[in-house]
PDB file of N, CA and C in Angstrom:
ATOM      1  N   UNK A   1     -38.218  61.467  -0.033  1.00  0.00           N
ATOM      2  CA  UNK A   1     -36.819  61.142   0.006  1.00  0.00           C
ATOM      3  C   UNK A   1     -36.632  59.632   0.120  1.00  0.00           C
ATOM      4  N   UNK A   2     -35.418  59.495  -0.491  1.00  0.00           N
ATOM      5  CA  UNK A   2     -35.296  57.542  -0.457  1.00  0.00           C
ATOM      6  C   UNK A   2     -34.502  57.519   0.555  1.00  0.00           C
ATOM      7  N   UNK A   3     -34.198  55.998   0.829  1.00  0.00           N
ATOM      8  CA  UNK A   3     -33.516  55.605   1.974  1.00  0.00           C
ATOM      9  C   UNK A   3     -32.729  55.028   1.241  1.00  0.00           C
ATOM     10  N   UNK A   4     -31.230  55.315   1.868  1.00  0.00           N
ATOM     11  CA  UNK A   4     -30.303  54.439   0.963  1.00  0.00           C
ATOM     12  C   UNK A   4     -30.083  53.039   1.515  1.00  0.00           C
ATOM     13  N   UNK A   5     -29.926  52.402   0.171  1.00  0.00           N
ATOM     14  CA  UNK A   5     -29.735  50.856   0.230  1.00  0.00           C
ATOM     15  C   UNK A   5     -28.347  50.291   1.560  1.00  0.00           C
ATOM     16  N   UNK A   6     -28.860  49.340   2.025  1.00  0.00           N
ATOM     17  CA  UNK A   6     -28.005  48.975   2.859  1.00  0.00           C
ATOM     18  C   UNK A   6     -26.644  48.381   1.985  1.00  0.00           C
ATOM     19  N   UNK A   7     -25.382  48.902   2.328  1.00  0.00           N
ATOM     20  CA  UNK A   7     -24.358  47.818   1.663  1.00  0.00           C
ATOM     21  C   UNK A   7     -23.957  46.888   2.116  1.00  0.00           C
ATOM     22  N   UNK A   8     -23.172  45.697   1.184  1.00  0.00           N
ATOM     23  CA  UNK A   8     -23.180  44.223   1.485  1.00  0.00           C
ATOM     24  C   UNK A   8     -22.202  44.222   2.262  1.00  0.00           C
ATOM     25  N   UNK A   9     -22.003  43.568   3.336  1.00  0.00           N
ATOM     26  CA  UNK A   9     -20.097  43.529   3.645  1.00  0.00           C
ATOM     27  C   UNK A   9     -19.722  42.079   3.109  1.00  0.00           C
ATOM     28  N   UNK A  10     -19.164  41.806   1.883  1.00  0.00           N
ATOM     29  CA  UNK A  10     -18.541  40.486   1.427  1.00  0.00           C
ATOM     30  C   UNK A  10     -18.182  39.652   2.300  1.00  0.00           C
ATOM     31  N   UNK A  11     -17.203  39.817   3.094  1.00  0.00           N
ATOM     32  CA  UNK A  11     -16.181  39.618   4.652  1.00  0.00           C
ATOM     33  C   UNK A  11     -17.190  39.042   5.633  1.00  0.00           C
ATOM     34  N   UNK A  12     -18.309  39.836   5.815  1.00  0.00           N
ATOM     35  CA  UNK A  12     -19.504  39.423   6.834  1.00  0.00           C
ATOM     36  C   UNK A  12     -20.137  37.675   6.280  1.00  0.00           C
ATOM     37  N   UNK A  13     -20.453  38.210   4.766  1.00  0.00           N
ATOM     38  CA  UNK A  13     -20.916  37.177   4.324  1.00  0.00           C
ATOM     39  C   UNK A  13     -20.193  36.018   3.972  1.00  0.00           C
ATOM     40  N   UNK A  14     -19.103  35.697   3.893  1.00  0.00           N
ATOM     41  CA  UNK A  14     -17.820  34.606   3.818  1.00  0.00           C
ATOM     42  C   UNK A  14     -17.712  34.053   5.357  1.00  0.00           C
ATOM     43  N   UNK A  15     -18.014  34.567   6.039  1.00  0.00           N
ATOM     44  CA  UNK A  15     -17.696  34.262   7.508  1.00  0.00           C
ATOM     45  C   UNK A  15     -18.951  33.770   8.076  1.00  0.00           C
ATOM     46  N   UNK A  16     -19.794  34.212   7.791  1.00  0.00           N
ATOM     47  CA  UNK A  16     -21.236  33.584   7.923  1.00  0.00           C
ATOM     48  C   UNK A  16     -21.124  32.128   7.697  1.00  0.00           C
ATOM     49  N   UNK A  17     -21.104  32.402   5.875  1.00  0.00           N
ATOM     50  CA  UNK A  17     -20.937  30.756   4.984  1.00  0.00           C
ATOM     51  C   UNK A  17     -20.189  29.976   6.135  1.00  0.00           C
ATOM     52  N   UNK A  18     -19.048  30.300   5.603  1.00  0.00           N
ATOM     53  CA  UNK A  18     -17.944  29.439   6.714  1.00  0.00           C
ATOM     54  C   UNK A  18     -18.280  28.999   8.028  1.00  0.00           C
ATOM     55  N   UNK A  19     -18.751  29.912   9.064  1.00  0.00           N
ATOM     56  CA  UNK A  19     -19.373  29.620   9.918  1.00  0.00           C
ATOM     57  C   UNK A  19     -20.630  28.468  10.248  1.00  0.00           C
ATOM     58  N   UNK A  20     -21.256  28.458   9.700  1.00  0.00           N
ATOM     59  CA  UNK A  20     -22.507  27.289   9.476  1.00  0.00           C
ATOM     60  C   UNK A  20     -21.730  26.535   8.631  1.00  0.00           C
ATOM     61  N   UNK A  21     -20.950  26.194   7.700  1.00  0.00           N
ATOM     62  CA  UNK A  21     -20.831  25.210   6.647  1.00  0.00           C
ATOM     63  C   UNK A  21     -19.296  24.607   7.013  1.00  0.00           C
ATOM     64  N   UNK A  22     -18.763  25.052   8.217  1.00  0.00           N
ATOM     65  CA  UNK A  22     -17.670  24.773   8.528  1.00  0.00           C
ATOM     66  C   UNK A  22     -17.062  23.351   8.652  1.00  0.00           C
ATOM     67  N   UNK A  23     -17.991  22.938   9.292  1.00  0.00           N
ATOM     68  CA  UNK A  23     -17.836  20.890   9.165  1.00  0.00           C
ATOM     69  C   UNK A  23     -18.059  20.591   7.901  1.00  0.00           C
ATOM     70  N   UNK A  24     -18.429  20.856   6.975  1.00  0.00           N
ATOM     71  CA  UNK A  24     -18.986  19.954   5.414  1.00  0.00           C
ATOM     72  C   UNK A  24     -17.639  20.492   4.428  1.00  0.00           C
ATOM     73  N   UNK A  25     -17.224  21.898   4.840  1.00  0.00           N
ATOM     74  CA  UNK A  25     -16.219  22.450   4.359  1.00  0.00           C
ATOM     75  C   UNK A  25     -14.853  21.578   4.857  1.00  0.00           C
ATOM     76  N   UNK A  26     -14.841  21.341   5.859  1.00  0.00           N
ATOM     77  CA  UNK A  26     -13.983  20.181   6.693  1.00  0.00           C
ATOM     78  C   UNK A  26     -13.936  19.594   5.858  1.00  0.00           C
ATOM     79  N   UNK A  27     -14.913  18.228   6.109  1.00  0.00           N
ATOM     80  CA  UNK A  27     -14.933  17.052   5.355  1.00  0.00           C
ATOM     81  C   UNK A  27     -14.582  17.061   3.612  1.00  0.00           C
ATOM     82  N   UNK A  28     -15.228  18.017   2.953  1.00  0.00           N
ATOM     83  CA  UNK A  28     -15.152  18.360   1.481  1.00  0.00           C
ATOM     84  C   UNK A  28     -13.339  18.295   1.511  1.00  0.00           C
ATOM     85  N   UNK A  29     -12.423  19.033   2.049  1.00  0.00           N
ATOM     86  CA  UNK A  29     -10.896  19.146   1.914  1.00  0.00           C
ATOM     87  C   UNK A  29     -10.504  18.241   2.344  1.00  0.00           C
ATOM     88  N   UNK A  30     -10.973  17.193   3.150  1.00  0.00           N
ATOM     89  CA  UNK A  30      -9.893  16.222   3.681  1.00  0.00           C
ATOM     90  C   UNK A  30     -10.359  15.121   2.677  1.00  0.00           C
ATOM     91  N   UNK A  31     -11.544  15.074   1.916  1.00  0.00           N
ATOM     92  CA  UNK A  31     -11.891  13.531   0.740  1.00  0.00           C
ATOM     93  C   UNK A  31     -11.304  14.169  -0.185  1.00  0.00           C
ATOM     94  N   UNK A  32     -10.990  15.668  -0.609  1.00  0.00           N
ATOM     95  CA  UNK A  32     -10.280  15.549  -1.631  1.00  0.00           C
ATOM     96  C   UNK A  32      -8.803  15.568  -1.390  1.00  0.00           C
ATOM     97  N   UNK A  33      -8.196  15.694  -0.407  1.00  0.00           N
ATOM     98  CA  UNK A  33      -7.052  15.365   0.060  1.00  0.00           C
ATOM     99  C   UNK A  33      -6.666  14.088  -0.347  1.00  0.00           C
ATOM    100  N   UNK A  34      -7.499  13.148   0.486  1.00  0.00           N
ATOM    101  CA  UNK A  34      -7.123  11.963   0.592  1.00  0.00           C
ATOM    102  C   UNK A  34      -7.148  11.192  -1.219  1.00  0.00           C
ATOM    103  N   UNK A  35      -8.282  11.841  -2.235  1.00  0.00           N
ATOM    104  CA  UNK A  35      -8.574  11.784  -3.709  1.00  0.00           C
ATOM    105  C   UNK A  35      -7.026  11.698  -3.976  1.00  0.00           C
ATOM    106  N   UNK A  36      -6.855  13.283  -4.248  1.00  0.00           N
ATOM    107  CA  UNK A  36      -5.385  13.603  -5.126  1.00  0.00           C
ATOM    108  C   UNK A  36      -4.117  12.832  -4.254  1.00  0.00           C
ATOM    109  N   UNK A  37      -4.244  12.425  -3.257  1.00  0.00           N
ATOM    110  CA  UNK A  37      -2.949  11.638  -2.598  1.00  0.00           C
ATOM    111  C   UNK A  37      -3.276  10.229  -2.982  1.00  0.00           C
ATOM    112  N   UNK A  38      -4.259   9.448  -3.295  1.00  0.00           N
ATOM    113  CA  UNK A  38      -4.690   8.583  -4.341  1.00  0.00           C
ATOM    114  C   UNK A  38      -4.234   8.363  -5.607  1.00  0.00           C
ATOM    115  N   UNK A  39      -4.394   9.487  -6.038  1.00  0.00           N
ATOM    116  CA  UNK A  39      -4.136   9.554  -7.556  1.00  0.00           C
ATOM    117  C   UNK A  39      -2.531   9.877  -7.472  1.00  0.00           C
ATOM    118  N   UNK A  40      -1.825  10.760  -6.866  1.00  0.00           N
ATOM    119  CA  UNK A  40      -0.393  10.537  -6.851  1.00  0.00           C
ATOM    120  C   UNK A  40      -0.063   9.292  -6.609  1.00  0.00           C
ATOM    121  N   UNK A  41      -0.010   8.632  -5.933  1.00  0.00           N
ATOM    122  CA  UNK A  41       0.393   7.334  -5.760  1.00  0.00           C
ATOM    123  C   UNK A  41       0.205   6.021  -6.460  1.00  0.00           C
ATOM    124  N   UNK A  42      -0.789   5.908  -7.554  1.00  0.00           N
ATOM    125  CA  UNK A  42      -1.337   5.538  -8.130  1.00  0.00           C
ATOM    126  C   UNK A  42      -0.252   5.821  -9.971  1.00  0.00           C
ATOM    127  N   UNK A  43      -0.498   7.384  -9.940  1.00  0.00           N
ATOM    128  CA  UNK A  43       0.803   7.667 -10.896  1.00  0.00           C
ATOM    129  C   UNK A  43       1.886   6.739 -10.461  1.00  0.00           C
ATOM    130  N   UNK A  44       2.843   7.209  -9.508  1.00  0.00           N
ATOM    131  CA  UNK A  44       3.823   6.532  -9.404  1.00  0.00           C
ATOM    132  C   UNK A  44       3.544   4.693  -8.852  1.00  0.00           C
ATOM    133  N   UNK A  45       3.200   4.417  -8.774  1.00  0.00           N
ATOM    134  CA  UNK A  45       3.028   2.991  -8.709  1.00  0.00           C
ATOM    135  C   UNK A  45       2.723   2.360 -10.473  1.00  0.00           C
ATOM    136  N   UNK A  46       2.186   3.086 -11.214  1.00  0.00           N
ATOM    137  CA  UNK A  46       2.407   2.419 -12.586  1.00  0.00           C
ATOM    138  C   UNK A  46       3.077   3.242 -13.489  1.00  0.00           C
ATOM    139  N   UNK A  47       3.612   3.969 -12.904  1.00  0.00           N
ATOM    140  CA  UNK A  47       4.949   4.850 -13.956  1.00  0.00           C
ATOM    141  C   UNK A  47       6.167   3.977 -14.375  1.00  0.00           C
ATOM    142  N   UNK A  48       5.903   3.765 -15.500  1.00  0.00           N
ATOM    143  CA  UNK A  48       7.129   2.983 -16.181  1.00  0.00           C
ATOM    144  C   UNK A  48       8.100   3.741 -17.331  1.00  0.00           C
ATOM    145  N   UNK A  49       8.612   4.154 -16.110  1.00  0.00           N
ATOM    146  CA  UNK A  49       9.719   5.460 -16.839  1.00  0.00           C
ATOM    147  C   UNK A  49      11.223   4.735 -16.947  1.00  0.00           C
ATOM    148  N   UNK A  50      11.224   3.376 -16.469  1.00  0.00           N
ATOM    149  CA  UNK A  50      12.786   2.592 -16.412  1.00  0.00           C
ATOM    150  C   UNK A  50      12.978   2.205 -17.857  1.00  0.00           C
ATOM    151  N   UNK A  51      11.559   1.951 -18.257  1.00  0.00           N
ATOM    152  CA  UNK A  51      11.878   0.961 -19.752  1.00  0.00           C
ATOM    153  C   UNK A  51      12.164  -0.071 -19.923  1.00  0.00           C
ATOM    154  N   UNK A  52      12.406  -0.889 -20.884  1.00  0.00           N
ATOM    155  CA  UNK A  52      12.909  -1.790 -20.959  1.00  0.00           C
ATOM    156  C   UNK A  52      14.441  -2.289 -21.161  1.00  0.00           C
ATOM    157  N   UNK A  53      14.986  -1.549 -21.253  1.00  0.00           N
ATOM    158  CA  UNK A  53      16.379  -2.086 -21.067  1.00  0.00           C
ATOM    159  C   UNK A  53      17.135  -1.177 -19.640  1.00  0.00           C
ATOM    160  N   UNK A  54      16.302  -1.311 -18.893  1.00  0.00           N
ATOM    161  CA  UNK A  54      17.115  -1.115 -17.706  1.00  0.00           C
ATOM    162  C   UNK A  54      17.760  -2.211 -17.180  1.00  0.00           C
ATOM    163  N   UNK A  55      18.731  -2.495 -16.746  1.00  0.00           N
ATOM    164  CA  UNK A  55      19.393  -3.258 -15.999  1.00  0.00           C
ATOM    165  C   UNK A  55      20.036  -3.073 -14.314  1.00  0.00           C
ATOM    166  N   UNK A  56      19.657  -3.709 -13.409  1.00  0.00           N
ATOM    167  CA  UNK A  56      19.697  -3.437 -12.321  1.00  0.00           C
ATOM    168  C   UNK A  56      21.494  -3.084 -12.104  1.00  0.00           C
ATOM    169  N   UNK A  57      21.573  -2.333 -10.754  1.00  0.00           N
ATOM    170  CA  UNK A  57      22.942  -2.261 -10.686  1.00  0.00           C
ATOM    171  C   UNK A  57      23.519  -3.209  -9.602  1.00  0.00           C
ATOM    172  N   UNK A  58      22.608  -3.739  -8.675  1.00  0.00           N
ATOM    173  CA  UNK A  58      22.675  -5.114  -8.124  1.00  0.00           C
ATOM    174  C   UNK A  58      23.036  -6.255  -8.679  1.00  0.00           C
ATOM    175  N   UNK A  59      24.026  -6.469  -7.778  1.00  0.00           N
ATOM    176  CA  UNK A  59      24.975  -7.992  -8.317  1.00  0.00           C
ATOM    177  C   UNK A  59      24.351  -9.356  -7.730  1.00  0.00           C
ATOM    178  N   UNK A  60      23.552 -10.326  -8.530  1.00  0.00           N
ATOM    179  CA  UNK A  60      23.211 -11.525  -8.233  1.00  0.00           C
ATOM    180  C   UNK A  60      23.936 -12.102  -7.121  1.00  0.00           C
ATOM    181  N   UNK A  61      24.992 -11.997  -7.261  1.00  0.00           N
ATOM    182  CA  UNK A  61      25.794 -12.910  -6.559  1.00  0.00           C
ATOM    183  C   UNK A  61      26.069 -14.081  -7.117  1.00  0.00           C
ATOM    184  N   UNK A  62      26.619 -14.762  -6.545  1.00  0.00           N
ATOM    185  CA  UNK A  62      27.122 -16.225  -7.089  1.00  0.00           C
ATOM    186  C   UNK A  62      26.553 -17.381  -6.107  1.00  0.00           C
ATOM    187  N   UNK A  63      26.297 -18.407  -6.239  1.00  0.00           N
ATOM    188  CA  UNK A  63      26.129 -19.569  -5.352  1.00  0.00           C
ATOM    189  C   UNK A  63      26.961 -20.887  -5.420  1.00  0.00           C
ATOM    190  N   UNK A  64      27.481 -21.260  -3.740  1.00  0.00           N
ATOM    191  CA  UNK A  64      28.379 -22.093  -4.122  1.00  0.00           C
ATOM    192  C   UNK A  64      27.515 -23.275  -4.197  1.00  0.00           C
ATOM    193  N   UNK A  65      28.587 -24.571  -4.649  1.00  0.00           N
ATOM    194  CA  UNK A  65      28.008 -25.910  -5.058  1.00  0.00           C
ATOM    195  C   UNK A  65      26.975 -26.444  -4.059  1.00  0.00           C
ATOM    196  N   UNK A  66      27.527 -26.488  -2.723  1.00  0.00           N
ATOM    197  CA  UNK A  66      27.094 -27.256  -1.647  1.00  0.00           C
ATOM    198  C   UNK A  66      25.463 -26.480  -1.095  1.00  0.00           C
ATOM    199  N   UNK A  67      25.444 -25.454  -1.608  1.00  0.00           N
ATOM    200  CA  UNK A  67      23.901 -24.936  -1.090  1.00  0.00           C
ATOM    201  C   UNK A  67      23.302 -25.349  -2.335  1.00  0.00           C
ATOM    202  N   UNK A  68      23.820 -25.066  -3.784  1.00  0.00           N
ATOM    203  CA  UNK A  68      23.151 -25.631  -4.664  1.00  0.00           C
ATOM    204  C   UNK A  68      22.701 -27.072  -4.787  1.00  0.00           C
ATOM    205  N   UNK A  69      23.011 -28.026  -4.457  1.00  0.00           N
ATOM    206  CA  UNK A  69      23.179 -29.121  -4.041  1.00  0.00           C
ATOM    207  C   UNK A  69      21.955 -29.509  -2.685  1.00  0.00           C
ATOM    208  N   UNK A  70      21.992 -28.650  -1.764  1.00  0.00           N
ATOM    209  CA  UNK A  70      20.825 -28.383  -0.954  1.00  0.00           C
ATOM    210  C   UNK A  70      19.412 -28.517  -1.687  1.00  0.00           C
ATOM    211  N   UNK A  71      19.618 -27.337  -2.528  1.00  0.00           N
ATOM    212  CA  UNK A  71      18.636 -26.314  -2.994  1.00  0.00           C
ATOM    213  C   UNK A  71      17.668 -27.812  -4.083  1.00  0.00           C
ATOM    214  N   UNK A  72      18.828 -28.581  -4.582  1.00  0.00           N
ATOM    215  CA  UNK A  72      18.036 -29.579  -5.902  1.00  0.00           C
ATOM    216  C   UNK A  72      17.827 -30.748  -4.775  1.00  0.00           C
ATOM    217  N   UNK A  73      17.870 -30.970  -3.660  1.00  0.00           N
ATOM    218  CA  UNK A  73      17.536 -32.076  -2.869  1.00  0.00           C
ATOM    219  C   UNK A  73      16.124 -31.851  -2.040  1.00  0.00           C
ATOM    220  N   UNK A  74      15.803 -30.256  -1.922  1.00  0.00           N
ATOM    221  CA  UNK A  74      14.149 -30.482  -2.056  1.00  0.00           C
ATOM    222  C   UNK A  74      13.331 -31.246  -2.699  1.00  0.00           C
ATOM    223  N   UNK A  75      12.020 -31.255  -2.023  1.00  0.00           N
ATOM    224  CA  UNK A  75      10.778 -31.547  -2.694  1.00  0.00           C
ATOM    225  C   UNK A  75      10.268 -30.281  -3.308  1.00  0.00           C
ATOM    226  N   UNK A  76       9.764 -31.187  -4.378  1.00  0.00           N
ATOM    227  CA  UNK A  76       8.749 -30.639  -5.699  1.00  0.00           C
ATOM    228  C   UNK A  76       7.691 -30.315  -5.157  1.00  0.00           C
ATOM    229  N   UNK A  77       6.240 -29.530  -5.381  1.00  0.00           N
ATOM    230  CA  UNK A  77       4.732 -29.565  -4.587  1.00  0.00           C
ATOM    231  C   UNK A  77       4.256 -31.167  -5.338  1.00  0.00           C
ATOM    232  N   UNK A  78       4.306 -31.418  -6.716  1.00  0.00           N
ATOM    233  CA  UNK A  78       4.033 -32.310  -7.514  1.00  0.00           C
ATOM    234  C   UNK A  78       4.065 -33.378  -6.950  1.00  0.00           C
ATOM    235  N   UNK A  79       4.981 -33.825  -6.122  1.00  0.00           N
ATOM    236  CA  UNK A  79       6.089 -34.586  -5.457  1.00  0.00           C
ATOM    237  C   UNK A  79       5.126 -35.480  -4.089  1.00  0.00           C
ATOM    238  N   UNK A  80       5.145 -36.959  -3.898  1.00  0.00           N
ATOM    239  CA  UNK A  80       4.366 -37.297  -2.419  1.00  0.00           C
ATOM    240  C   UNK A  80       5.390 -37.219  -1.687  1.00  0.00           C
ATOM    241  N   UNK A  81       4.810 -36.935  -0.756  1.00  0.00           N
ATOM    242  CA  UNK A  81       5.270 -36.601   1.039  1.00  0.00           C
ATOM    243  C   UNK A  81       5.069 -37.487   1.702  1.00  0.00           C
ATOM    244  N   UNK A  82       6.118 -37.953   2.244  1.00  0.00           N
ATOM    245  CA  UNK A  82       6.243 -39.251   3.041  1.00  0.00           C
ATOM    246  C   UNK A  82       6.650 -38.413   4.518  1.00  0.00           C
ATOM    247  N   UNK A  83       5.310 -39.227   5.616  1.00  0.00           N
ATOM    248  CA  UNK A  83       5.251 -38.604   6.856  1.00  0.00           C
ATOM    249  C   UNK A  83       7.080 -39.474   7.309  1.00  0.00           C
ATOM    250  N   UNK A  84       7.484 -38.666   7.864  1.00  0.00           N
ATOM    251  CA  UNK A  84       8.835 -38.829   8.754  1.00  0.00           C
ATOM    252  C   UNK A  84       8.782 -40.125   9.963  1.00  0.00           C
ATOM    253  N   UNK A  85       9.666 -40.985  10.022  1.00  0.00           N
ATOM    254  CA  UNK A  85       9.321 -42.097  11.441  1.00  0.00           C
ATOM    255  C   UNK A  85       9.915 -41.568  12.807  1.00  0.00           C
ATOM    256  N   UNK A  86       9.240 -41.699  13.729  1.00  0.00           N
ATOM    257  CA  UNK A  86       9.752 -41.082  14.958  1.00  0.00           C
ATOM    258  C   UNK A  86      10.907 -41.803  15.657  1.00  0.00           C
ATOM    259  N   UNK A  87      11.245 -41.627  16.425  1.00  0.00           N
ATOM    260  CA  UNK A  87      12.540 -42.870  16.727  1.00  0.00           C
ATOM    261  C   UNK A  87      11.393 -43.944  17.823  1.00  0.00           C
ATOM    262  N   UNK A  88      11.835 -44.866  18.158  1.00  0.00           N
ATOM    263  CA  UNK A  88      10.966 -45.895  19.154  1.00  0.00           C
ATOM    264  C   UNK A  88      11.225 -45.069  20.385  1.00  0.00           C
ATOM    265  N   UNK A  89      10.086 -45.271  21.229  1.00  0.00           N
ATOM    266  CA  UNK A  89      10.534 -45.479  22.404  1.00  0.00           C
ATOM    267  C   UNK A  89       9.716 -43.755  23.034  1.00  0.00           C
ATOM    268  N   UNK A  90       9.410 -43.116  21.968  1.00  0.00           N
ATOM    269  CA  UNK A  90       9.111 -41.834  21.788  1.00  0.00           C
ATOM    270  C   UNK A  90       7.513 -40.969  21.450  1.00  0.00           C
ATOM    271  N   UNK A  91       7.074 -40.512  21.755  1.00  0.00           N
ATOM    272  CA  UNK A  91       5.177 -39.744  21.639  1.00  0.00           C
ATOM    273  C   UNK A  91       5.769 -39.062  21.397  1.00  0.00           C
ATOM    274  N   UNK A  92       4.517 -38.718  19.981  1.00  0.00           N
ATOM    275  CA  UNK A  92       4.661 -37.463  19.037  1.00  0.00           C
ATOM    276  C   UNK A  92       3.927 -36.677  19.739  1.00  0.00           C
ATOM    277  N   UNK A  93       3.690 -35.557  20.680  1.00  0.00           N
ATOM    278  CA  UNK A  93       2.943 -34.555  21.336  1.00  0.00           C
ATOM    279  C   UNK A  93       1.741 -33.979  20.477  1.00  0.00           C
ATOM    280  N   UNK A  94       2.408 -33.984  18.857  1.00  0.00           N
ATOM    281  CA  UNK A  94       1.118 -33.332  18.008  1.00  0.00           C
ATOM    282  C   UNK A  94       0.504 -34.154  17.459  1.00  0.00           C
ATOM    283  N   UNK A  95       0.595 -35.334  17.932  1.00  0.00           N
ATOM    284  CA  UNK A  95      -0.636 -36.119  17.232  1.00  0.00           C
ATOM    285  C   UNK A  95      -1.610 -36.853  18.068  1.00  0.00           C
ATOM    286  N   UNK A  96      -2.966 -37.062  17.624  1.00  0.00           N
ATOM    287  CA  UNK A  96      -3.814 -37.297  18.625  1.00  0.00           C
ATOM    288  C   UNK A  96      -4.745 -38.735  17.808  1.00  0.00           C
TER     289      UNK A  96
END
């Protein structure tokens, strides 16, 4: 007479796996987590779905004379820099 074959329990054996492989199984879902949340962001950071004739709906604004006037009385980088005179009578603390 034979002996009958033992049957598998699937369930036993998934829980096993899982069991021992549970940290690598960890790690495996959270690098590909972090992958595809990569790659989404990545889509949208060079998705150029505006086109080219979009136009903002933000208004420049206007500028009056007297800041403009400011604005052209800067220095250039191009430009020499003349150190500032202190008044007499006075130590510059930052200079040594």
């Amino acid at each position: 007479m034979r002996t009958p074959l033992p049957t598998i329990n699937p369930l036993k054996l998934i829980t096993f796996m899982f069991g021992r492989y549970h940290f690598t199984i960890f790690i495996v879902l959270i690098v590909g987590c972090l992958i595809g949340a990569i790659i989404l962001l990545n889509t949208i950071v060079t998705d150029s779905s505006l086109g080219d004739g979009y136009t903002s709906a933000i208004n420049a604004g206007s500028i009056d004379q007297a800041t403009l006037d400011r604005l052209n009385t800067l220095h250039e980088s191009n430009e020499s820099y003349t150190l500032p005179s202190l008044p007499s009578g006075r130590i510059n603390p930052f200079s040594e």
